[in-house]
C-alpha atoms as a PDB file:
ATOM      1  CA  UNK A   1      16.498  13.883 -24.434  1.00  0.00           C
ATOM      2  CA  UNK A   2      14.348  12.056 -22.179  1.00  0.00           C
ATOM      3  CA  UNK A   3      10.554  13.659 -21.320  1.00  0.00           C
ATOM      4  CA  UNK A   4       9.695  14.150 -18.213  1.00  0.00           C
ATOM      5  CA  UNK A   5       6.461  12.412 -17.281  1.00  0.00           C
ATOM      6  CA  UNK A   6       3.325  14.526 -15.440  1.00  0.00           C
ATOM      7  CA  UNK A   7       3.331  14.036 -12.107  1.00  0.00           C
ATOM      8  CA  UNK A   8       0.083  12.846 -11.688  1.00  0.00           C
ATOM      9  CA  UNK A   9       0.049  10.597 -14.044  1.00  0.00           C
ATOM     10  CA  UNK A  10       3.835   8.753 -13.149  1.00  0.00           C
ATOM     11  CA  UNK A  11       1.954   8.610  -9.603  1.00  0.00           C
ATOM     12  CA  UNK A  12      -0.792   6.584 -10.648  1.00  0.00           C
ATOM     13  CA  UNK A  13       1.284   4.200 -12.910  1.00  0.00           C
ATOM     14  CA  UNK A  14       3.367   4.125  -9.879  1.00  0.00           C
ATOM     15  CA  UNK A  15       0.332   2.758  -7.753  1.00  0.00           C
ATOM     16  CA  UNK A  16      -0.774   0.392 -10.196  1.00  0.00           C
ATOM     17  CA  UNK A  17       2.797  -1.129 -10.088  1.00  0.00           C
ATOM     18  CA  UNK A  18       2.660  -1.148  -6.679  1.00  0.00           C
ATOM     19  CA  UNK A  19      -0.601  -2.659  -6.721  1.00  0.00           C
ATOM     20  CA  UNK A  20       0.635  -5.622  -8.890  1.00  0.00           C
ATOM     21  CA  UNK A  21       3.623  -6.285  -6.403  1.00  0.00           C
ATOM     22  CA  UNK A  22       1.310  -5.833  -3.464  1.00  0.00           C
ATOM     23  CA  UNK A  23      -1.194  -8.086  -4.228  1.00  0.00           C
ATOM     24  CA  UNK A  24       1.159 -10.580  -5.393  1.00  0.00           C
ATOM     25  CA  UNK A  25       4.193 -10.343  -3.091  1.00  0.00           C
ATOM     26  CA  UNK A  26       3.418  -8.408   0.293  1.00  0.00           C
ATOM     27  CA  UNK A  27      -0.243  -9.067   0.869  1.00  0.00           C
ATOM     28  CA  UNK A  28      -0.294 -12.883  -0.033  1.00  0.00           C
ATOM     29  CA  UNK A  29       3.029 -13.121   2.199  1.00  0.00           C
ATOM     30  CA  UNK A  30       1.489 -11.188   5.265  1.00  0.00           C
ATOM     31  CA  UNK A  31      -1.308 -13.589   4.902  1.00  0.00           C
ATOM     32  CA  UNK A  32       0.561 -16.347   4.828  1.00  0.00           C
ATOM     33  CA  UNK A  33       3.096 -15.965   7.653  1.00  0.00           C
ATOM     34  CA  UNK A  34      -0.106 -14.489   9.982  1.00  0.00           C
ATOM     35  CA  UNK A  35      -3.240 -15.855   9.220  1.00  0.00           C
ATOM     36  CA  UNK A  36      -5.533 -16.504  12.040  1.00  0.00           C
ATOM     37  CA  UNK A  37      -2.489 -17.126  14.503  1.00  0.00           C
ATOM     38  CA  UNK A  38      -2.593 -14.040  15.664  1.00  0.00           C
ATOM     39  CA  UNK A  39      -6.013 -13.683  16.612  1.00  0.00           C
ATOM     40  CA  UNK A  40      -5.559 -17.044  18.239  1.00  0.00           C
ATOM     41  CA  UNK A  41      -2.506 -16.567  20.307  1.00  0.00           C
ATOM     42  CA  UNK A  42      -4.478 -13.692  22.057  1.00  0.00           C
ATOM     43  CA  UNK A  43      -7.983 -15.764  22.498  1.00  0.00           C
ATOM     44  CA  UNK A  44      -5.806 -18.192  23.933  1.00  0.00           C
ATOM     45  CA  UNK A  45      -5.080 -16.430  26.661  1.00  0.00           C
ATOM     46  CA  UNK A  46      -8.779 -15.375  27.384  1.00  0.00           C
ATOM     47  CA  UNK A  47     -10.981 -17.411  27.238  1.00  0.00           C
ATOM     48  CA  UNK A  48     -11.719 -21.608  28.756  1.00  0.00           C
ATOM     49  CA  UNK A  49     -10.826 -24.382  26.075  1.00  0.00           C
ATOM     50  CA  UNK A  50     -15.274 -24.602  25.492  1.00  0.00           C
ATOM     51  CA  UNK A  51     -15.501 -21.302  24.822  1.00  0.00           C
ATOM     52  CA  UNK A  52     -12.226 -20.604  22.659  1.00  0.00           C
ATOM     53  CA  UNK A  53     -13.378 -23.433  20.252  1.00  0.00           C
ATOM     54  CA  UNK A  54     -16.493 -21.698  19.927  1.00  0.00           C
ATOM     55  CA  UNK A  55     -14.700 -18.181  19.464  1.00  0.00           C
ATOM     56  CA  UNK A  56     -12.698 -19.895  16.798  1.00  0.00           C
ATOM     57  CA  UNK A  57     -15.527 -21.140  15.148  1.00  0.00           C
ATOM     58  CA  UNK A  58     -16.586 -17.965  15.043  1.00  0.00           C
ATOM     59  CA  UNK A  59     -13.647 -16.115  14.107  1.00  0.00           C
ATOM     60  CA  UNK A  60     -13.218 -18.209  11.038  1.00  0.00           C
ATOM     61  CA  UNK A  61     -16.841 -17.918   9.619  1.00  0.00           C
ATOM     62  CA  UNK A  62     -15.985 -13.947   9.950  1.00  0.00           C
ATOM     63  CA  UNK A  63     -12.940 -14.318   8.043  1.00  0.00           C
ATOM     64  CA  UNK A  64     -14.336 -16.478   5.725  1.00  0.00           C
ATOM     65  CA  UNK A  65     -17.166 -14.029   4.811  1.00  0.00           C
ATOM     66  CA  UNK A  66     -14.595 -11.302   4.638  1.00  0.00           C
ATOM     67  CA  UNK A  67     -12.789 -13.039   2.633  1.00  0.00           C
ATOM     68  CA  UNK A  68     -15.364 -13.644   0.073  1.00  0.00           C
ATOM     69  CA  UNK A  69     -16.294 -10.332   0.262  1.00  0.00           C
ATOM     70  CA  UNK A  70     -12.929  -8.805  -0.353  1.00  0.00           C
ATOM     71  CA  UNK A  71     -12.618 -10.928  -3.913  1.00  0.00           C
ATOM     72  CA  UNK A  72     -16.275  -9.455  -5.338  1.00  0.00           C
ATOM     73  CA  UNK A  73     -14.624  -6.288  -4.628  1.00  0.00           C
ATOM     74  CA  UNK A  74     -11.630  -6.932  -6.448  1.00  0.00           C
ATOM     75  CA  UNK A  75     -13.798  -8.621  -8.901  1.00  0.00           C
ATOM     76  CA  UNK A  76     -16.053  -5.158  -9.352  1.00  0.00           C
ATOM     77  CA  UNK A  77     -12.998  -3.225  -9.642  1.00  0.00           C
ATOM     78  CA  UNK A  78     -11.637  -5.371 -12.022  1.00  0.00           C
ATOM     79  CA  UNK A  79     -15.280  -5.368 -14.236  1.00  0.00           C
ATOM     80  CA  UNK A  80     -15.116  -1.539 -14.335  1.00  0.00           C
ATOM     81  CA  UNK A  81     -18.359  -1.665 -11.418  1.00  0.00           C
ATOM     82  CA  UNK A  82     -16.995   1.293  -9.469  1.00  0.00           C
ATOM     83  CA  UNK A  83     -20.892   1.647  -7.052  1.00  0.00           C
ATOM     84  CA  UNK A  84     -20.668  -2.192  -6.616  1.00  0.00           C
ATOM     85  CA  UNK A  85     -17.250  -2.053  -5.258  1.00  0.00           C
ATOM     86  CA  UNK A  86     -18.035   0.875  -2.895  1.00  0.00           C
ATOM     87  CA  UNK A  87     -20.924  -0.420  -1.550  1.00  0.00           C
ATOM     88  CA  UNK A  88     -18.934  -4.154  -0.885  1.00  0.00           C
ATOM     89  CA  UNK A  89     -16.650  -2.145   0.851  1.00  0.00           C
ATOM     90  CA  UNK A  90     -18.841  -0.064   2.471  1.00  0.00           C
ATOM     91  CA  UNK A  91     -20.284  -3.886   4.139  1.00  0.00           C
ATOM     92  CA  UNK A  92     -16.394  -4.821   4.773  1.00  0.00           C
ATOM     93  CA  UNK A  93     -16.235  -1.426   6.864  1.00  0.00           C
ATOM     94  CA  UNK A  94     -19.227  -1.785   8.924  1.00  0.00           C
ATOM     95  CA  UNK A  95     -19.470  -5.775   9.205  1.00  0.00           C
ATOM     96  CA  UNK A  96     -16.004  -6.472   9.322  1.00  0.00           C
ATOM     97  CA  UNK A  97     -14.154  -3.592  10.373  1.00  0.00           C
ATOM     98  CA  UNK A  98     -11.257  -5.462  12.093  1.00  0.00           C
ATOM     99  CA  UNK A  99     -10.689  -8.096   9.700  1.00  0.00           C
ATOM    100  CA  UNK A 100      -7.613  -7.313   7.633  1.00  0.00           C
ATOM    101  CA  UNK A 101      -9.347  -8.082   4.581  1.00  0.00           C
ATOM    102  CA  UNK A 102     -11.521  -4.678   5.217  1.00  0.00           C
ATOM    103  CA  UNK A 103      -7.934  -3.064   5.353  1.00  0.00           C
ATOM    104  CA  UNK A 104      -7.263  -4.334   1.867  1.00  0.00           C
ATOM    105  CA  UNK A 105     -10.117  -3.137   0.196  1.00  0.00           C
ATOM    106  CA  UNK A 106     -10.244   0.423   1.050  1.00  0.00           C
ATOM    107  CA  UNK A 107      -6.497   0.226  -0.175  1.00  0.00           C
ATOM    108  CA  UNK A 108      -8.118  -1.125  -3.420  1.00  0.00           C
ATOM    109  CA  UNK A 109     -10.080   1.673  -3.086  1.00  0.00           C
ATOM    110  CA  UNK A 110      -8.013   4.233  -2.500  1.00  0.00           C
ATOM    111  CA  UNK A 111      -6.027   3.412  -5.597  1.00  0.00           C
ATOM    112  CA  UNK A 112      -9.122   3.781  -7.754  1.00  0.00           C
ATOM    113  CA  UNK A 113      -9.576   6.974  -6.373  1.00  0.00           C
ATOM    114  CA  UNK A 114      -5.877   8.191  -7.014  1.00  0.00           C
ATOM    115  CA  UNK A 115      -6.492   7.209 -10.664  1.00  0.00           C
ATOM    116  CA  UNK A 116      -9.893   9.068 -10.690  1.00  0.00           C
ATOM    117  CA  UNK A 117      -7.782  12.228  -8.977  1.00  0.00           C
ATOM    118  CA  UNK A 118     -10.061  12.410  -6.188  1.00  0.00           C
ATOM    119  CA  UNK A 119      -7.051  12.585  -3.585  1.00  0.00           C
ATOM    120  CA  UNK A 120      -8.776  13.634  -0.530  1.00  0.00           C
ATOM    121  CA  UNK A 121     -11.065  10.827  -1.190  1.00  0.00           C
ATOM    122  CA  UNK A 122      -8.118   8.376  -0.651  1.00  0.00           C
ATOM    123  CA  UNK A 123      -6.234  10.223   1.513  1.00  0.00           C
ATOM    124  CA  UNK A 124     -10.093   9.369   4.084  1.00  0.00           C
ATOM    125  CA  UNK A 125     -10.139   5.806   3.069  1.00  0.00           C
ATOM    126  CA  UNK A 126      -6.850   5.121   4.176  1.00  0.00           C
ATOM    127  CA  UNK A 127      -7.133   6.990   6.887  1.00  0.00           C
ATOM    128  CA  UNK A 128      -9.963   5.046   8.288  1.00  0.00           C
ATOM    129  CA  UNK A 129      -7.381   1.593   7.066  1.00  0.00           C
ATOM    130  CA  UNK A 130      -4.902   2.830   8.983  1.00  0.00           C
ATOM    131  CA  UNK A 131      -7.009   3.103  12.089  1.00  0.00           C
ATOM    132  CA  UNK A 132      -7.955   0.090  11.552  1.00  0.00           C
ATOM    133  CA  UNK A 133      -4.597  -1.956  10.611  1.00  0.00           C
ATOM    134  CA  UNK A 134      -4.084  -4.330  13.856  1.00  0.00           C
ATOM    135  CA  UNK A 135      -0.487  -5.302  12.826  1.00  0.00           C
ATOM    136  CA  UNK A 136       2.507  -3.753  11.921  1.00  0.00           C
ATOM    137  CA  UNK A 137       3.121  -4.939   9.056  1.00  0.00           C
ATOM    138  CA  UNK A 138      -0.573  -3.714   7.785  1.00  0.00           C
ATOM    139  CA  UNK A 139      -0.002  -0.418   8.955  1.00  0.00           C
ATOM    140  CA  UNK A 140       2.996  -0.450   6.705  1.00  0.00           C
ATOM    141  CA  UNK A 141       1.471  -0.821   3.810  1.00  0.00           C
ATOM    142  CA  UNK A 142      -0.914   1.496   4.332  1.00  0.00           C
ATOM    143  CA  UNK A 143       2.082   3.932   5.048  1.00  0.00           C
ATOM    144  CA  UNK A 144       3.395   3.172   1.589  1.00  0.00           C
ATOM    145  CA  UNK A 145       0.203   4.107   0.076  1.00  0.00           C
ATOM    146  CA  UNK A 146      -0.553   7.278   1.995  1.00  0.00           C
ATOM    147  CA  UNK A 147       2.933   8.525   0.975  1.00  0.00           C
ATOM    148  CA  UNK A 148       1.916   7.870  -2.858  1.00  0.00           C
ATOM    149  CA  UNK A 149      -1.117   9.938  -1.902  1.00  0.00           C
ATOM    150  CA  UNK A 150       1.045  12.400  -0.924  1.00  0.00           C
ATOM    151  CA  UNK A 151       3.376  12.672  -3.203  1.00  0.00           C
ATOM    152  CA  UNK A 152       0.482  13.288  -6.463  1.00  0.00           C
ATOM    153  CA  UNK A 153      -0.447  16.218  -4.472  1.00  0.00           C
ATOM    154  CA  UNK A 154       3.181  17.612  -4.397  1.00  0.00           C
ATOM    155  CA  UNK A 155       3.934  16.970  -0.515  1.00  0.00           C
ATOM    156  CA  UNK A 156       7.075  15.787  -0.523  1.00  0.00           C
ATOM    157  CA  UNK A 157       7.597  16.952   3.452  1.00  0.00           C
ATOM    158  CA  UNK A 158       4.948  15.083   4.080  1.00  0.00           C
ATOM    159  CA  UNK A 159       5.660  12.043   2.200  1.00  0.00           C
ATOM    160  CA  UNK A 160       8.620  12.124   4.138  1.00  0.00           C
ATOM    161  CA  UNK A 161       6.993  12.182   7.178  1.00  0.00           C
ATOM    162  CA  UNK A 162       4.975   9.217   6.681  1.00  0.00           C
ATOM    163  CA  UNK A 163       7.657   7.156   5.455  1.00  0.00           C
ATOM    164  CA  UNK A 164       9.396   7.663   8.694  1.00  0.00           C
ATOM    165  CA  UNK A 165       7.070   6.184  10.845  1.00  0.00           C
ATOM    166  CA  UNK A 166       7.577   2.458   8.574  1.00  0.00           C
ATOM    167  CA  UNK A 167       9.698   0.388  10.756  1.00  0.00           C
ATOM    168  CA  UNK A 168      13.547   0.200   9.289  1.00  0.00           C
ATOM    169  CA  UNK A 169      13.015  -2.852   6.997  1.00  0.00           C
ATOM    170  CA  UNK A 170       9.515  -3.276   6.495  1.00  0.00           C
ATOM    171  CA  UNK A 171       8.792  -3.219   2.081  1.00  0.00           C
ATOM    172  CA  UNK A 172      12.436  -1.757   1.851  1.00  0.00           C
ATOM    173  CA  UNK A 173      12.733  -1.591  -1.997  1.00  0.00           C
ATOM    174  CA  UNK A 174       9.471   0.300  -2.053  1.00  0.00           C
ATOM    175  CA  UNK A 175      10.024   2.560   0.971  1.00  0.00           C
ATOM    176  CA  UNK A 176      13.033   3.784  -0.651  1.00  0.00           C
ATOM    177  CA  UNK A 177      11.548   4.475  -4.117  1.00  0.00           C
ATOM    178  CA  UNK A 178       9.481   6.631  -2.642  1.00  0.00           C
ATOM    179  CA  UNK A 179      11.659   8.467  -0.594  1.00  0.00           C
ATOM    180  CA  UNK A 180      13.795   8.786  -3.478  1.00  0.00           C
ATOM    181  CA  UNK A 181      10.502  10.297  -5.239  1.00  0.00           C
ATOM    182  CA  UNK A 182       9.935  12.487  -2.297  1.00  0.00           C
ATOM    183  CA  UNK A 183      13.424  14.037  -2.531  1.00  0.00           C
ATOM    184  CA  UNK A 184      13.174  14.564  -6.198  1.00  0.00           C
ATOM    185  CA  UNK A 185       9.959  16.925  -5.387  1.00  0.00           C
ATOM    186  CA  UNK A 186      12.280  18.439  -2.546  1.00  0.00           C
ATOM    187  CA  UNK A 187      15.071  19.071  -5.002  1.00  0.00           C
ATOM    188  CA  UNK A 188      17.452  16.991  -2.987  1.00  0.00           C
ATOM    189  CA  UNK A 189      19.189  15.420  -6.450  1.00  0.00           C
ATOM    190  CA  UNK A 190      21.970  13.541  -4.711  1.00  0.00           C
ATOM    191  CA  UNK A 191      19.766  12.524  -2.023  1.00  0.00           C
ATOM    192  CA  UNK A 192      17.378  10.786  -4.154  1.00  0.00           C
ATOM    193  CA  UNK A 193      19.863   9.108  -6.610  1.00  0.00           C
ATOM    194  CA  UNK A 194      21.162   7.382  -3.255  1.00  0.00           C
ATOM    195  CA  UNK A 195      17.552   5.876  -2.238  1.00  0.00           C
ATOM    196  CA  UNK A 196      16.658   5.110  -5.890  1.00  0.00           C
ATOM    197  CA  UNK A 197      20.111   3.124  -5.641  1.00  0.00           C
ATOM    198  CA  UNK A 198      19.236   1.475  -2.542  1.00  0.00           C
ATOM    199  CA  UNK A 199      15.701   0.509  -3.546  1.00  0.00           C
ATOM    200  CA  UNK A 200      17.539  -1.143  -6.691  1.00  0.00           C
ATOM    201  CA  UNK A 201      20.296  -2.786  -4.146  1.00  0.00           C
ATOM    202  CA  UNK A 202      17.258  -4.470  -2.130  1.00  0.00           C
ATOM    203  CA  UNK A 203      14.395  -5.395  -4.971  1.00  0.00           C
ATOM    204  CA  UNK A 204      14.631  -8.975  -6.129  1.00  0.00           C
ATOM    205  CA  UNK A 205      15.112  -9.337  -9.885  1.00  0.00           C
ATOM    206  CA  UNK A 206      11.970  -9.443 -11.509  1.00  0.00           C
ATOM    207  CA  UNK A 207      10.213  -6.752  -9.584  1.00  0.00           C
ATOM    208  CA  UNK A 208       8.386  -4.680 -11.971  1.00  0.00           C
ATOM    209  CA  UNK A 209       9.612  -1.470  -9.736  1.00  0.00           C
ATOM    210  CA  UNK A 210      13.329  -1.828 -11.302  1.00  0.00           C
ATOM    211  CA  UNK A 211      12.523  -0.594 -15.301  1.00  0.00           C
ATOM    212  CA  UNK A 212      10.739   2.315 -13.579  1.00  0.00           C
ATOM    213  CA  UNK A 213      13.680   3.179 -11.024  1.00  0.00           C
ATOM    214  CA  UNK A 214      15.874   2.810 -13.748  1.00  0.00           C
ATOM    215  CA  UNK A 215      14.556   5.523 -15.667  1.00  0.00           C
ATOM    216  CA  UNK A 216      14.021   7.365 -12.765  1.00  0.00           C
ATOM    217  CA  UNK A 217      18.138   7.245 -12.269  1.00  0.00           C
ATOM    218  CA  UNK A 218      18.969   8.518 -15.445  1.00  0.00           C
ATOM    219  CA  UNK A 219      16.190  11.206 -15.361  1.00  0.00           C
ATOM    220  CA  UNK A 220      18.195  12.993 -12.804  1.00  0.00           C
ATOM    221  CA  UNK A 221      21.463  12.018 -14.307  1.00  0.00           C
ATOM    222  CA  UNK A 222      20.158  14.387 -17.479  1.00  0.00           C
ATOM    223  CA  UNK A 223      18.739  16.736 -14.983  1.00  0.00           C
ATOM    224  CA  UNK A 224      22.663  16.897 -13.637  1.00  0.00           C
ATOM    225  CA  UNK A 225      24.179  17.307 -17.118  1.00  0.00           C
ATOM    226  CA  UNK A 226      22.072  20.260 -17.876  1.00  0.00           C
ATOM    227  CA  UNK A 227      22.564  22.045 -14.333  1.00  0.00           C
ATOM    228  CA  UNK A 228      25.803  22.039 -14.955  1.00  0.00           C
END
């Protein structure tokens, strides 16, 4: 008979899963399809041709720093350096509070926080990401972890909720695991088994989400054999 897994516990190897495809997949291809071009299709609009070449000048020094900032914090996290990585982050927040790569570290840092159970903790630093999340697609994947948060404390209304307000087709595969989790808390069995199948239906091959959904699956088909 299969064990079920505490809850805290499959939430955090949940985010570190997520963390691997989100680093890998969806942050690398957000920064690759956006970039500066964003910034620069607004300046564009603004400013004389003198003064936007100075503005972009300026804007890429800014990223540049943030960038370089954002990979000692990933470095510190990844050396164990918990106080180093706050206080790089804490510099990302004040210096560089619109630069996407600020929005990226207090994910980073809300994640740490999950796995350290300090919930409201991350539920505040991505909070102040989400304010702060220019795009769409950034706000997204904020969403996504938010409704993790929400789901190790139990909400699953709530994790709901905040999966609702990700635009139909943004992260798909993920969106739907989590509903599916959210249901499970809800008791909605059949409900659940349909997102779970849906997250497998969109999720390329080798995403490390499908072992995990797959168990997932046939944890509620043994929970359906013994209600029976």
């Amino acid at each position: 008979m299969l064990q079920r897994r505490p809850a805290l516990m499959g939430e955090c190897m949940a985010f570190d899963e997520y963390d691997k495809y989100e680093q890998s997949e969806l942050v690398q291809k957000w920064l690759r399809e956006n970039g500066l071009s964003i910034v620069v299709g607004i300046a564009i609009g603004l400013v004389g041709i003198f003064g936007w070449q100075q503005w972009r000048n300026h804007q890429a020094r800014n990223e540049s720093a943030a960038a370089q900032l954002y990979q000692q914090v990933r470095g510190a996290l990844a050396s164990g350096n918990a106080a180093e990585a706050t206080s790089l982050t804490d510099q990302l927040m004040k210096d560089y509070a619109k630069s996407p790569y600020a929005v990226f570290a207090l994910s980073d840092q809300a994640r740490q926080q999950v796995q350290d159970k300090q919930l409201d903790k991350a539920e505040a630093s991505l909070q102040w990401a989400q304010a702060h999340a220019g795009e769409p697609a950034l706000k997204a994947l904020v969403d996504l972890r938010l409704t993790q948060v929400e789901l190790a404390r139990g909400n699953g209304a709530t994790a709901l909720a905040t999966l609702d307000q990700i635009p139909a087709g943004s992260y798909q595969g993920l969106a739907q695991e989590l509903r599916g989790d959210a249901l499970v808390k809800l008791g909605r069995s059949d409900d659940a088994r349909k997102a779970y199948q849906m997250a497998l239906s969109t999720l390329g091959g080798e995403a490390p989400q499908r072992g995990a959904l797959q168990m997932k699956l046939d944890d509620l088909a043994v929970a359906g054999k013994q209600g029976a």
